[in-house]
C-alpha atoms as a PDB file:
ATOM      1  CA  UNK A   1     -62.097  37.636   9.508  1.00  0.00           C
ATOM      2  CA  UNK A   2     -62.175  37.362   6.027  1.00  0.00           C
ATOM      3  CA  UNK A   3     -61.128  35.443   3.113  1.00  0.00           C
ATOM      4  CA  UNK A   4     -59.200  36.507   0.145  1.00  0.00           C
ATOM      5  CA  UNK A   5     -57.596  34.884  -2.707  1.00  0.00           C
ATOM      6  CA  UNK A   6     -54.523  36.804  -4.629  1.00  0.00           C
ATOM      7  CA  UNK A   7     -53.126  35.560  -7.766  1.00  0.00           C
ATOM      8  CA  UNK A   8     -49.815  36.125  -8.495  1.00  0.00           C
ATOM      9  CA  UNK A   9     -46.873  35.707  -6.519  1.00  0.00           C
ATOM     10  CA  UNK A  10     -44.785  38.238  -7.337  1.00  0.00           C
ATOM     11  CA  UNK A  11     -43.828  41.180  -5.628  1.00  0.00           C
ATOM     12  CA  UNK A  12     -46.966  42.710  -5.277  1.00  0.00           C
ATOM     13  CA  UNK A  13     -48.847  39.483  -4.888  1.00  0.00           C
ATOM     14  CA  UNK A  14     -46.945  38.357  -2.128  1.00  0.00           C
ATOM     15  CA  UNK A  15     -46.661  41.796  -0.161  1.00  0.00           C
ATOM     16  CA  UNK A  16     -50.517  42.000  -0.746  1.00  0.00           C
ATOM     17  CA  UNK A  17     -50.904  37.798   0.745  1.00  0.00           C
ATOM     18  CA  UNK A  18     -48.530  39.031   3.729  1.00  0.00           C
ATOM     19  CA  UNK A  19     -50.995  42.200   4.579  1.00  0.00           C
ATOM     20  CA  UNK A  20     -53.964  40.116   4.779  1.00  0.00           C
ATOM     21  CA  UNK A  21     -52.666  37.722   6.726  1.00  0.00           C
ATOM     22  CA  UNK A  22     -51.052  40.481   8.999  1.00  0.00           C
ATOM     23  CA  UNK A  23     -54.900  41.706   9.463  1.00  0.00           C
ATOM     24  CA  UNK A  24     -55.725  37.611  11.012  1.00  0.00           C
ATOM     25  CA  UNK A  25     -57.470  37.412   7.184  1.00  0.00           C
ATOM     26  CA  UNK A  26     -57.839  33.582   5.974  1.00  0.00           C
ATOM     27  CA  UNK A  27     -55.316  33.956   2.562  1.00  0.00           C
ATOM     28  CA  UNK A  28     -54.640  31.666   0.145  1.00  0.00           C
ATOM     29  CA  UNK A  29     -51.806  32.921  -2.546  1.00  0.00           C
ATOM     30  CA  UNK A  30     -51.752  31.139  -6.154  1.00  0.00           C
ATOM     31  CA  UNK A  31     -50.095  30.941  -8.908  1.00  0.00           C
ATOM     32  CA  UNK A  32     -48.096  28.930 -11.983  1.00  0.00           C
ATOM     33  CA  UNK A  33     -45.070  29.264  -9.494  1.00  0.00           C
ATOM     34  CA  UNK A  34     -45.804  30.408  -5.755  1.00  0.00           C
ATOM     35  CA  UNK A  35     -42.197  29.974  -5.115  1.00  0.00           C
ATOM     36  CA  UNK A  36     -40.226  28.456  -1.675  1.00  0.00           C
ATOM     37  CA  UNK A  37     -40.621  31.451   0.283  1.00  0.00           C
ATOM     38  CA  UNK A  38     -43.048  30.306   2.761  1.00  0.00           C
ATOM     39  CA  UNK A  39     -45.304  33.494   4.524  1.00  0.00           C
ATOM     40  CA  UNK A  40     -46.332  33.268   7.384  1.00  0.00           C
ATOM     41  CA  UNK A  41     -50.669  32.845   8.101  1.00  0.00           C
ATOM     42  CA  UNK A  42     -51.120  31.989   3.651  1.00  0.00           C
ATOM     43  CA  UNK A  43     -51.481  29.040   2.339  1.00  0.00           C
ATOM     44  CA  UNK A  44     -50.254  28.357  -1.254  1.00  0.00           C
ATOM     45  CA  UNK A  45     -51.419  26.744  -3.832  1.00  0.00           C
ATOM     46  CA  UNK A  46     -49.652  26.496  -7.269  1.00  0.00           C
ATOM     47  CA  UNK A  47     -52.298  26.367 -10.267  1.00  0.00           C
ATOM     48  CA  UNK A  48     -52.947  28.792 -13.525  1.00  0.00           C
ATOM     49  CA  UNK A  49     -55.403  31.217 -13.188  1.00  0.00           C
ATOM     50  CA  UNK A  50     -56.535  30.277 -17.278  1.00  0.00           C
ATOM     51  CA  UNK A  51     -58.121  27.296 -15.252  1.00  0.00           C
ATOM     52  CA  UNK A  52     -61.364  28.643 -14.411  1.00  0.00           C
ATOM     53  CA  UNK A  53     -63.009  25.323 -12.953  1.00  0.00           C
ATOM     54  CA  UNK A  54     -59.852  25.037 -10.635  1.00  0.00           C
ATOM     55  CA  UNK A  55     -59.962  28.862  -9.928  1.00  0.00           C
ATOM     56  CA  UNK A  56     -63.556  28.418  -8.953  1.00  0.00           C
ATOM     57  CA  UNK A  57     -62.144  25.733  -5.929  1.00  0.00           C
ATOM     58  CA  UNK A  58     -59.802  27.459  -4.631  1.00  0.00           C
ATOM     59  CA  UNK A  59     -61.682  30.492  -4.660  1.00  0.00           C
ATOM     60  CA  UNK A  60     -65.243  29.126  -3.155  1.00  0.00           C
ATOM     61  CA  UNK A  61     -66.345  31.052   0.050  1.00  0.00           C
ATOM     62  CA  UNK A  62     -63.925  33.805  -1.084  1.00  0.00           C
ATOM     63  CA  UNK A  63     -65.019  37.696  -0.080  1.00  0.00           C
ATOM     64  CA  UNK A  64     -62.761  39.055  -2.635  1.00  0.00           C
ATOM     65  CA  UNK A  65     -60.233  38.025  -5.162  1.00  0.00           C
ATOM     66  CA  UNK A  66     -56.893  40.339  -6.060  1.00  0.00           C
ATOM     67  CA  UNK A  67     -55.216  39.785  -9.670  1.00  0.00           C
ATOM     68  CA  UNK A  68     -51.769  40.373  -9.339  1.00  0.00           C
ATOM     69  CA  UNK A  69     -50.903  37.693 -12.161  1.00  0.00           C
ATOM     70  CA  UNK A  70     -48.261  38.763 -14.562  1.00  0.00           C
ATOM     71  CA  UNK A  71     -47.674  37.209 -18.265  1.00  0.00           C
ATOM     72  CA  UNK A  72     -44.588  37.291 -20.078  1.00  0.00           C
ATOM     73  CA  UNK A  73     -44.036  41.272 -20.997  1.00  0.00           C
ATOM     74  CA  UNK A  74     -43.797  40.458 -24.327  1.00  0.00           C
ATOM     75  CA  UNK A  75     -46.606  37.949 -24.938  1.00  0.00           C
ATOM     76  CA  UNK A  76     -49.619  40.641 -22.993  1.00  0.00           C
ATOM     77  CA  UNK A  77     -51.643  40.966 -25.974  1.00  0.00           C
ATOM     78  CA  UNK A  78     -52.140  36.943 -26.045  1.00  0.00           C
ATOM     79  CA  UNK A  79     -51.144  35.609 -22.313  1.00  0.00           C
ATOM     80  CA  UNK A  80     -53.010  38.323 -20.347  1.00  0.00           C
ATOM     81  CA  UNK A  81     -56.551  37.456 -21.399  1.00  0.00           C
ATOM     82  CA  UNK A  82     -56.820  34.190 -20.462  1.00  0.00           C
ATOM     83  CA  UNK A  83     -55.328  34.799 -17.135  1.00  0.00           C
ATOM     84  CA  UNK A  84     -57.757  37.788 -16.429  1.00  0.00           C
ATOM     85  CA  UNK A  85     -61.207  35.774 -17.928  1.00  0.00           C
ATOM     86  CA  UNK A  86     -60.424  32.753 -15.520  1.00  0.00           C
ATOM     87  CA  UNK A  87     -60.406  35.364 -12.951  1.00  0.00           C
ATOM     88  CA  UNK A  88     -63.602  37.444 -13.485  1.00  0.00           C
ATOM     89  CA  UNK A  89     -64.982  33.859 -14.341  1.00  0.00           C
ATOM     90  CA  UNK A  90     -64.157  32.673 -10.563  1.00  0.00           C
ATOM     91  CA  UNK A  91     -65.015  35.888  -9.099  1.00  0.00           C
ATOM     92  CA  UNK A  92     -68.251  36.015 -10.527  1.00  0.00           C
ATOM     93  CA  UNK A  93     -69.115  31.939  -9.565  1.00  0.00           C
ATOM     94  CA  UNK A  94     -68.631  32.871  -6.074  1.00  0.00           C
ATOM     95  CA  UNK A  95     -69.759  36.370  -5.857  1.00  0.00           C
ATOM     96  CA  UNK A  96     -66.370  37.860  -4.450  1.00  0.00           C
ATOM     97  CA  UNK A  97     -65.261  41.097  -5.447  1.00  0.00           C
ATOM     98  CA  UNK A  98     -62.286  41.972  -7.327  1.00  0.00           C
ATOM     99  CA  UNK A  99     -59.404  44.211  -7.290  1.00  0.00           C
ATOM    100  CA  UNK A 100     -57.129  43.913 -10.537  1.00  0.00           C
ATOM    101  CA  UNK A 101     -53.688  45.244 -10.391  1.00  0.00           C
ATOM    102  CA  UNK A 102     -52.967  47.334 -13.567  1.00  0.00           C
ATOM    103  CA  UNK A 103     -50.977  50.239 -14.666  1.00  0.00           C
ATOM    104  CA  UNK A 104     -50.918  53.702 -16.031  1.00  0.00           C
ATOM    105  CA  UNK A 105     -50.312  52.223 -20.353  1.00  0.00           C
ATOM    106  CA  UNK A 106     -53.810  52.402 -20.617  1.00  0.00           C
ATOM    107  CA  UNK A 107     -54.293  56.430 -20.784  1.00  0.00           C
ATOM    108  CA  UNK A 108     -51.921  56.481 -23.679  1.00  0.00           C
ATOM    109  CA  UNK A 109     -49.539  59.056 -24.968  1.00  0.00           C
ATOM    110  CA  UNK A 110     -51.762  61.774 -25.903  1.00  0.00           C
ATOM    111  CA  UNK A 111     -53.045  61.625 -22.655  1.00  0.00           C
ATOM    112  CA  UNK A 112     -53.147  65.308 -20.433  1.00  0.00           C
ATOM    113  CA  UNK A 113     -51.392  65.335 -17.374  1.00  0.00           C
ATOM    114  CA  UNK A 114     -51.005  65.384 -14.456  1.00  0.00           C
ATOM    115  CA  UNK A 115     -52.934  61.185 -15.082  1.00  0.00           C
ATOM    116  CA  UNK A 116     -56.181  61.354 -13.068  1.00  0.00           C
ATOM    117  CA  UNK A 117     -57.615  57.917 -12.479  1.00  0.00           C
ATOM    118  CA  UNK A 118     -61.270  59.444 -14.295  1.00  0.00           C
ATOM    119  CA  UNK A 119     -59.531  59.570 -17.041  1.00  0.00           C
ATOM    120  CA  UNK A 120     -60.834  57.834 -20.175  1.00  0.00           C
ATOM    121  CA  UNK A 121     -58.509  54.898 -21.569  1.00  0.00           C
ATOM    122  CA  UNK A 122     -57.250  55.730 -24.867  1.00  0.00           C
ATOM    123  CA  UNK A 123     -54.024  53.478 -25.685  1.00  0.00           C
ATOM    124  CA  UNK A 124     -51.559  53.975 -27.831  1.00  0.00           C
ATOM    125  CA  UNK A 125     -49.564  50.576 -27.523  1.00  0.00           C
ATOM    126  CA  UNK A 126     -50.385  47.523 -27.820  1.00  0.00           C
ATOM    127  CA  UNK A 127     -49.528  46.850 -24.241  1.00  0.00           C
ATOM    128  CA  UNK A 128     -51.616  49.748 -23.117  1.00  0.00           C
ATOM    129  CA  UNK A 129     -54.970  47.848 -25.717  1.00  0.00           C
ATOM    130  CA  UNK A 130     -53.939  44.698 -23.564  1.00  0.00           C
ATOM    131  CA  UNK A 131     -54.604  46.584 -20.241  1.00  0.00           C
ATOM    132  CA  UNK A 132     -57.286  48.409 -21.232  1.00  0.00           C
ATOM    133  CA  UNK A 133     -59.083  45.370 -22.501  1.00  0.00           C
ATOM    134  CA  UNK A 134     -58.439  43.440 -19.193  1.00  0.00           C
ATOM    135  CA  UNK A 135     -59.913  46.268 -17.599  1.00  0.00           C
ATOM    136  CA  UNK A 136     -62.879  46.202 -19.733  1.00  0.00           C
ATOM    137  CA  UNK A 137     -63.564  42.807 -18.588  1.00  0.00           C
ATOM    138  CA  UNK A 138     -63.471  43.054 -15.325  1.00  0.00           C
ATOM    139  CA  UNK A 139     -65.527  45.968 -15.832  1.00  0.00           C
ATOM    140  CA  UNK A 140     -68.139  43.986 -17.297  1.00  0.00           C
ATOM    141  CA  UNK A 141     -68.254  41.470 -14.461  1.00  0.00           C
ATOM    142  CA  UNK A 142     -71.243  40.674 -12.389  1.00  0.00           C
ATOM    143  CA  UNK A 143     -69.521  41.620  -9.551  1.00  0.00           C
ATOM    144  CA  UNK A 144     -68.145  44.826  -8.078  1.00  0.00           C
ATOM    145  CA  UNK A 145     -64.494  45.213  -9.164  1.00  0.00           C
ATOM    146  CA  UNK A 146     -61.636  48.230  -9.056  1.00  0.00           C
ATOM    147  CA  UNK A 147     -58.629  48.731 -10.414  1.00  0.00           C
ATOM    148  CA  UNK A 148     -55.667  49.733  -8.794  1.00  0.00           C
ATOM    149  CA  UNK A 149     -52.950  51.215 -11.172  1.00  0.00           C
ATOM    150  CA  UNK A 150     -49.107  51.799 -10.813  1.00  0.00           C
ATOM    151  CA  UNK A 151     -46.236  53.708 -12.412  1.00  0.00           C
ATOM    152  CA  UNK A 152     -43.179  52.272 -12.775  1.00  0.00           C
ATOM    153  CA  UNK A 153     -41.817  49.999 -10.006  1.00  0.00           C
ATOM    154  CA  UNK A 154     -39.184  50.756  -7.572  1.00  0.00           C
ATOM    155  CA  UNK A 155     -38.775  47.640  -4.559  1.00  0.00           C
ATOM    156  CA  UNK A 156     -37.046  44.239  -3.891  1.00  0.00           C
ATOM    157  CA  UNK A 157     -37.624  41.822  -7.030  1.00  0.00           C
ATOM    158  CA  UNK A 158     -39.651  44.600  -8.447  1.00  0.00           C
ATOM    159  CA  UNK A 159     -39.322  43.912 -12.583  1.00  0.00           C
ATOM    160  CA  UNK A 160     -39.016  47.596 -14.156  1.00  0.00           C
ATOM    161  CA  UNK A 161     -37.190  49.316 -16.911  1.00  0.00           C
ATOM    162  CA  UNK A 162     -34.814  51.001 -14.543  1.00  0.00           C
ATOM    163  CA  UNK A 163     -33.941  47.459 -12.936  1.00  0.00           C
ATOM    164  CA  UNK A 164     -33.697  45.431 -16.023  1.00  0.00           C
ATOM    165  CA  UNK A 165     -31.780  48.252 -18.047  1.00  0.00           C
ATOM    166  CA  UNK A 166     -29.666  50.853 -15.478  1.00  0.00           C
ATOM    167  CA  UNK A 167     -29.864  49.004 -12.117  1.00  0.00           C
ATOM    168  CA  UNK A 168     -27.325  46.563 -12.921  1.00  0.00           C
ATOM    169  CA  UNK A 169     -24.457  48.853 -14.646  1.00  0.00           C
ATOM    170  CA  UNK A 170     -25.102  51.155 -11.527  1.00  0.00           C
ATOM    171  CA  UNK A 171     -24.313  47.997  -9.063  1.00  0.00           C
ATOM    172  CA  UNK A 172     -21.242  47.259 -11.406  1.00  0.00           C
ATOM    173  CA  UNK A 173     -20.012  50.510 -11.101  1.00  0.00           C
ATOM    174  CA  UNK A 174     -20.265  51.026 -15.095  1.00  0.00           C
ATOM    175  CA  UNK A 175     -21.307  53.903 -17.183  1.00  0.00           C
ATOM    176  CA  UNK A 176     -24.946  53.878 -17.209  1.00  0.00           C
ATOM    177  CA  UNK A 177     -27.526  53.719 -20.060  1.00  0.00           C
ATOM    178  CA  UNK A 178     -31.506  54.715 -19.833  1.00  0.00           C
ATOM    179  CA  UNK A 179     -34.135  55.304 -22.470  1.00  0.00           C
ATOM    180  CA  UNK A 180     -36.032  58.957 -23.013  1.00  0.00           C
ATOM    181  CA  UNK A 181     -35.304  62.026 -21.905  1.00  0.00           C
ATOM    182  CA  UNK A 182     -33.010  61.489 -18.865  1.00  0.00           C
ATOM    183  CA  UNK A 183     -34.269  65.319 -16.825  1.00  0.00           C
ATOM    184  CA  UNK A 184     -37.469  64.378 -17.425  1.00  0.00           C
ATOM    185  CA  UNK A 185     -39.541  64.460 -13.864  1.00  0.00           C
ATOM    186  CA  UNK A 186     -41.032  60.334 -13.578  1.00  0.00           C
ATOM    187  CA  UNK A 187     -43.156  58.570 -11.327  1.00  0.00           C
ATOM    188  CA  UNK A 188     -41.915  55.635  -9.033  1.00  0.00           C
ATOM    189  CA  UNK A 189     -44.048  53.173  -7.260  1.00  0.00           C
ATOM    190  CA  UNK A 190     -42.930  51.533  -4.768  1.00  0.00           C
ATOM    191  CA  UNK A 191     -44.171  47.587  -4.506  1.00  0.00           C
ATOM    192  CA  UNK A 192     -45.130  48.025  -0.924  1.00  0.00           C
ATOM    193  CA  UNK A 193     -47.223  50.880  -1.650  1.00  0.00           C
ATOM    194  CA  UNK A 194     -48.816  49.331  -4.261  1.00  0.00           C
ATOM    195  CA  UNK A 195     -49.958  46.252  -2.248  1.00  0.00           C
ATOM    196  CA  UNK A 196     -51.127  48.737   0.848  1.00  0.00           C
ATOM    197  CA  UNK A 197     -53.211  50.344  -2.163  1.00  0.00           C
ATOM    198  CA  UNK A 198     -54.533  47.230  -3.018  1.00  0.00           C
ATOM    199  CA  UNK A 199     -55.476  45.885   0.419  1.00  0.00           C
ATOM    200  CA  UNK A 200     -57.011  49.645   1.597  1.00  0.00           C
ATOM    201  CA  UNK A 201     -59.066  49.261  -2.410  1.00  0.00           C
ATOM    202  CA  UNK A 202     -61.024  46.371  -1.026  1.00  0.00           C
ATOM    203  CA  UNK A 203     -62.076  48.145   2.017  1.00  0.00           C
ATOM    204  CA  UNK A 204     -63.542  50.913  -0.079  1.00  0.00           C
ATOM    205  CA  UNK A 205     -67.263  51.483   0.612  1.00  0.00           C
ATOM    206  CA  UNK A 206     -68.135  53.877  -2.243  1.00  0.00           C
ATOM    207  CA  UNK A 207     -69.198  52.961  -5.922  1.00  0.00           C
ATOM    208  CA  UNK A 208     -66.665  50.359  -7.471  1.00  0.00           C
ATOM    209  CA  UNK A 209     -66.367  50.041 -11.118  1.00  0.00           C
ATOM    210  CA  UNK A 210     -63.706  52.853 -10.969  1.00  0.00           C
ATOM    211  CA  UNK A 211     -59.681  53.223 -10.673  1.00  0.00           C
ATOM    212  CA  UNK A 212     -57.187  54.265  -7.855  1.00  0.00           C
ATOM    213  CA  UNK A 213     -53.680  55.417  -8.584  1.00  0.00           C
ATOM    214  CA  UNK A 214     -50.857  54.389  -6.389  1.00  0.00           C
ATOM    215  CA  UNK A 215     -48.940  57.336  -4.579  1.00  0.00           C
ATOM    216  CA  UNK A 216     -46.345  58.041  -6.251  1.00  0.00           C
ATOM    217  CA  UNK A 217     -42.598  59.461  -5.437  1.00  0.00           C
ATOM    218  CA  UNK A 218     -41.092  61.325  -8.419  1.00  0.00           C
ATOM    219  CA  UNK A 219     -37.337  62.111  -9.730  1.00  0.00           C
ATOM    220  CA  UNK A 220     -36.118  61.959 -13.175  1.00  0.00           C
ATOM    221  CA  UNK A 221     -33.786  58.934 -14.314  1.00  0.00           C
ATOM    222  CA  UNK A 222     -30.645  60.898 -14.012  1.00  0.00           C
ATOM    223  CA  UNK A 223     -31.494  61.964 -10.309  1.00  0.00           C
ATOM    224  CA  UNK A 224     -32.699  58.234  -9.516  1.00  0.00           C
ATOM    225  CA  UNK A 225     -29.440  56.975 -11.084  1.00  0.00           C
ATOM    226  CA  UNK A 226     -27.233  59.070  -9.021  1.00  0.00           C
ATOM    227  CA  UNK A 227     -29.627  58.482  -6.100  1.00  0.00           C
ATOM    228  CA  UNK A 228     -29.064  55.025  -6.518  1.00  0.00           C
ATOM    229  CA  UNK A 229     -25.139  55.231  -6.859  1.00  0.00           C
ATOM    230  CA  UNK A 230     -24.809  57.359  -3.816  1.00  0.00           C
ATOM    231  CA  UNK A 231     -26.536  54.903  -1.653  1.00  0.00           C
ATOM    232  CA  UNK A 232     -24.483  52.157  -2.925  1.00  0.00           C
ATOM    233  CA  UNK A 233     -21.574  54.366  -2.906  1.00  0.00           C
ATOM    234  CA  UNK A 234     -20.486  53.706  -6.271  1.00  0.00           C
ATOM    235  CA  UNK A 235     -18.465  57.018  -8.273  1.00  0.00           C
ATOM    236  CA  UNK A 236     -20.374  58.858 -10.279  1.00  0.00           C
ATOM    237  CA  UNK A 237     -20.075  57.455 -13.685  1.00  0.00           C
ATOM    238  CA  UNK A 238     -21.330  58.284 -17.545  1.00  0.00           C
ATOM    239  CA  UNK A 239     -24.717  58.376 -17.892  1.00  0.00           C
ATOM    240  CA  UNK A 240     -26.481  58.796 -21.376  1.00  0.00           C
ATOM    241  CA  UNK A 241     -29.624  58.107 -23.021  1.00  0.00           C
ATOM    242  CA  UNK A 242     -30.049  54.939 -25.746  1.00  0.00           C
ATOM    243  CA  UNK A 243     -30.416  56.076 -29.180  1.00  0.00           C
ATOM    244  CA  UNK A 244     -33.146  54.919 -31.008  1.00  0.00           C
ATOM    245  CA  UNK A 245     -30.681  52.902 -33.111  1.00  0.00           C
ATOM    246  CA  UNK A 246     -28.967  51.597 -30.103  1.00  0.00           C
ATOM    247  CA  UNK A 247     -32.624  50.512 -29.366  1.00  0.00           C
ATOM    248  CA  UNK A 248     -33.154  48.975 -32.675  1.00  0.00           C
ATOM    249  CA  UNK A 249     -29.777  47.007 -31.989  1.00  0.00           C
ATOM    250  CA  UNK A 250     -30.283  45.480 -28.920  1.00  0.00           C
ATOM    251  CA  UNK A 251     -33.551  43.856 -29.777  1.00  0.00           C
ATOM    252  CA  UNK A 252     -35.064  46.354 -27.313  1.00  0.00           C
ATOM    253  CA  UNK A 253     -38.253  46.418 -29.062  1.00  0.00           C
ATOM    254  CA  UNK A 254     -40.599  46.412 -25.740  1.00  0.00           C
ATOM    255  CA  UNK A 255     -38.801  49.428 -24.297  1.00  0.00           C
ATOM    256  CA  UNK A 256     -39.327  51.054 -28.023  1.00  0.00           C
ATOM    257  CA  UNK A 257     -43.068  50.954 -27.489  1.00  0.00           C
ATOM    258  CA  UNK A 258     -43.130  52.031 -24.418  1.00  0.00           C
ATOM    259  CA  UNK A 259     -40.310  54.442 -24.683  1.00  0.00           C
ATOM    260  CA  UNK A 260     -43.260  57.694 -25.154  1.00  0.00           C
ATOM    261  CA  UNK A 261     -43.330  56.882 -21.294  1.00  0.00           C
ATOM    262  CA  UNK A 262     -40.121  58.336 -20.479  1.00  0.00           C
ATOM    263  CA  UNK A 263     -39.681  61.262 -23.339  1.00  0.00           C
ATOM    264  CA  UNK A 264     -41.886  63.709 -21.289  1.00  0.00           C
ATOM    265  CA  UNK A 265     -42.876  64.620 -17.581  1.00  0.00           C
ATOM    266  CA  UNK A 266     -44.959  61.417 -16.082  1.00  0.00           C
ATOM    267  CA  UNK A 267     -47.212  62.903 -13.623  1.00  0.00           C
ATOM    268  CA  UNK A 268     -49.628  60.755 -11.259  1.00  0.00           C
ATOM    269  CA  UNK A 269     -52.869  62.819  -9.355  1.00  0.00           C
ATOM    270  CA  UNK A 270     -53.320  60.260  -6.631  1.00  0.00           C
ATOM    271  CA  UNK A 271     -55.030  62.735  -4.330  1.00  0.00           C
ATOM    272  CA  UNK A 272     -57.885  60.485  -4.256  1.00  0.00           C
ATOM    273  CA  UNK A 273     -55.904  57.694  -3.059  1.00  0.00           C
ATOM    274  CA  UNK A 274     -54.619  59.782  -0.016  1.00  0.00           C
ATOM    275  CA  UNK A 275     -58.069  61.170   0.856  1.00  0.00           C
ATOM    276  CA  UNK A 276     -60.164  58.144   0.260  1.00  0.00           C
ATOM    277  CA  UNK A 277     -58.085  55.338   0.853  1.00  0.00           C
ATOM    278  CA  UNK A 278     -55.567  56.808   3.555  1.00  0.00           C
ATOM    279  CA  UNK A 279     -52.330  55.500   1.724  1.00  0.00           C
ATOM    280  CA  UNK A 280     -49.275  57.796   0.978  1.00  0.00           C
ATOM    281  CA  UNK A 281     -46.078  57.440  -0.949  1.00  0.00           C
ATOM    282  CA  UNK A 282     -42.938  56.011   1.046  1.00  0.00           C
ATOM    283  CA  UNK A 283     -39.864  58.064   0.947  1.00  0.00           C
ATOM    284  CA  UNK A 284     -38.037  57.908  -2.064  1.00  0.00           C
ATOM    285  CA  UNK A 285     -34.791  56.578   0.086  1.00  0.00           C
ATOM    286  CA  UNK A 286     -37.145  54.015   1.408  1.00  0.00           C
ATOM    287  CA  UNK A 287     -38.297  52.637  -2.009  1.00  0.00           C
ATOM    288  CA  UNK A 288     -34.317  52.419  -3.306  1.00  0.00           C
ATOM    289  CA  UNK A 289     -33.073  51.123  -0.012  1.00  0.00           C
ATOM    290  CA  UNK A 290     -36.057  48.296  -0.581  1.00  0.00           C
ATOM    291  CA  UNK A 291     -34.730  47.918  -3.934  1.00  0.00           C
ATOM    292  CA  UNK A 292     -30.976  47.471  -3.317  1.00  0.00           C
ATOM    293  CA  UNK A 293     -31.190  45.361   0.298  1.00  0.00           C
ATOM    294  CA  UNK A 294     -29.467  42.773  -1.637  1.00  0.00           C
ATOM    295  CA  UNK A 295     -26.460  44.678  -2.438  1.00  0.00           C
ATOM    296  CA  UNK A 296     -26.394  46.951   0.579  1.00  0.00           C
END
């Protein structure tokens, strides 16, 4: 049995704190708000992971730590830094490895696809600079460290730009708005995969210091769209792409940055995942039926 600290209690955080446990692991699950939701086998502890001498108790004894904290999506390039250094600070006072949760923003636009996870980092946003930079740190750590990274999410509570900007219009039965090119083939993750990627990461016996990419399911927004309002068997409705103006209107600045994501085919090469680290993507229908077990 081992023990393992994750920070971060979202979806990923707490999917990764149930695993563990699952394995008979000793877990302990922190963050600024670990929420009611008892699991079963983890103990939680509510505290800020900017707190490196309070990090540092929680985490003594630990084998390996997994950063799953989220900031704000809007304040990255000031909230994330903190959040990661208090990390790699604890991680490195008690010698446990570490497995940071991160995401594809980092290769930037220009980057040639299909992604391969030995790609360089080369952003193009400041969100992607913000990533890259955590990286960089943990990177640097005196101990070993990986990095797992994700596409966009699909899953329960998952925080995406499909569930903050189609996902409710589609529940509604409304026409239905997206950013980018809406044929354009995109990469899901699902938050279950993600945390079985994360969890199989810290298992891996070859050199650390490098990146995995979460399998990956693929359809382009229009097909995920009408995926989604078959299964909640909702009429087809309108469904059109924002403007850039429309953008501009609605104060959707983040989604402007970020909007390069979307205007071209987002492919993921997580063949090294499979072979390696023995995870595959869920089913498509699994990750929406995940997604929408609220409404179903």
């Amino acid at each position: 049995m081992s023990f393992y600290v994750v920070v971060g209690a979202g979806p990923v955080g707490r999917e990764t704190a149930r695993l563990l446990a699952e394995e008979g692991h000793d877990v302990v699950l922190t963050s600024r708000s670990v929420g009611s939701n008892a699991l079963p086998n983890v103990r939680t502890i509510q505290t800020d992971a900017t707190d490196a001498s309070e990090m540092l108790r929680i985490c003594r004894g630990a084998d390996a730590i997994f950063m799953c904290a989220m900031a704000a999506y809007d304040r990255w390039p000031t909230d994330f830094f903190p959040i990661i250094d208090g990390t790699v600070r604890a991680a490195e006072a008690v010698g446990a490895k570490l497995i940071v949760l991160g995401n594809l923003y980092g290769y930037g636009e220009n980057a040639d696809s299909p992604l391969r996870s030995d790609l360089p980092l080369d952003p193009t946003s400041r969100k992607g600079t913000a990533r890259t930079i955590m990286w960089q740190r943990a990177a640097r750590a005196d101990v070993p460290a990986i990095e797992i990274r994700s596409s966009d999410y699909l899953g329960h509570g998952a925080i995406s730009y499909f569930s903050l900007i189609a996902l409710p219009s589609i529940i509604e039965g409304k026409p239905t708005a997206f950013i980018g090119d809406l044929d354009a083939t995109h990469a899901w993750s699902f938050t279950k995969d993600v945390a079985r990627t994360l969890v199989a990461a810290s298992r891996y016996k070859g050199e650390w210091g490098r990146a995995f990419h979460v399998p990956s399911q693929y359809a382009s927004p229009r097909e995920l769209i009408q995926k989604t309002a078959a299964m909640l068997e909702r009429e087809s409705t309108e469904i059109r792409a924002y403007s850039a103006p429309e953008m501009e209107a609605l104060d959707m600045h983040e989604a402007i940055e970020m909007s390069y994501l979307f205007e071209s085919p987002l492919l993921v090469d997580a063949s090294d995942t499979e072979a390696i680290l023995g995870v595959k993507a869920s089913s498509l229908e699994e990750m929406l039926a995940d997604t929408l077990r609220d409404h179903l």
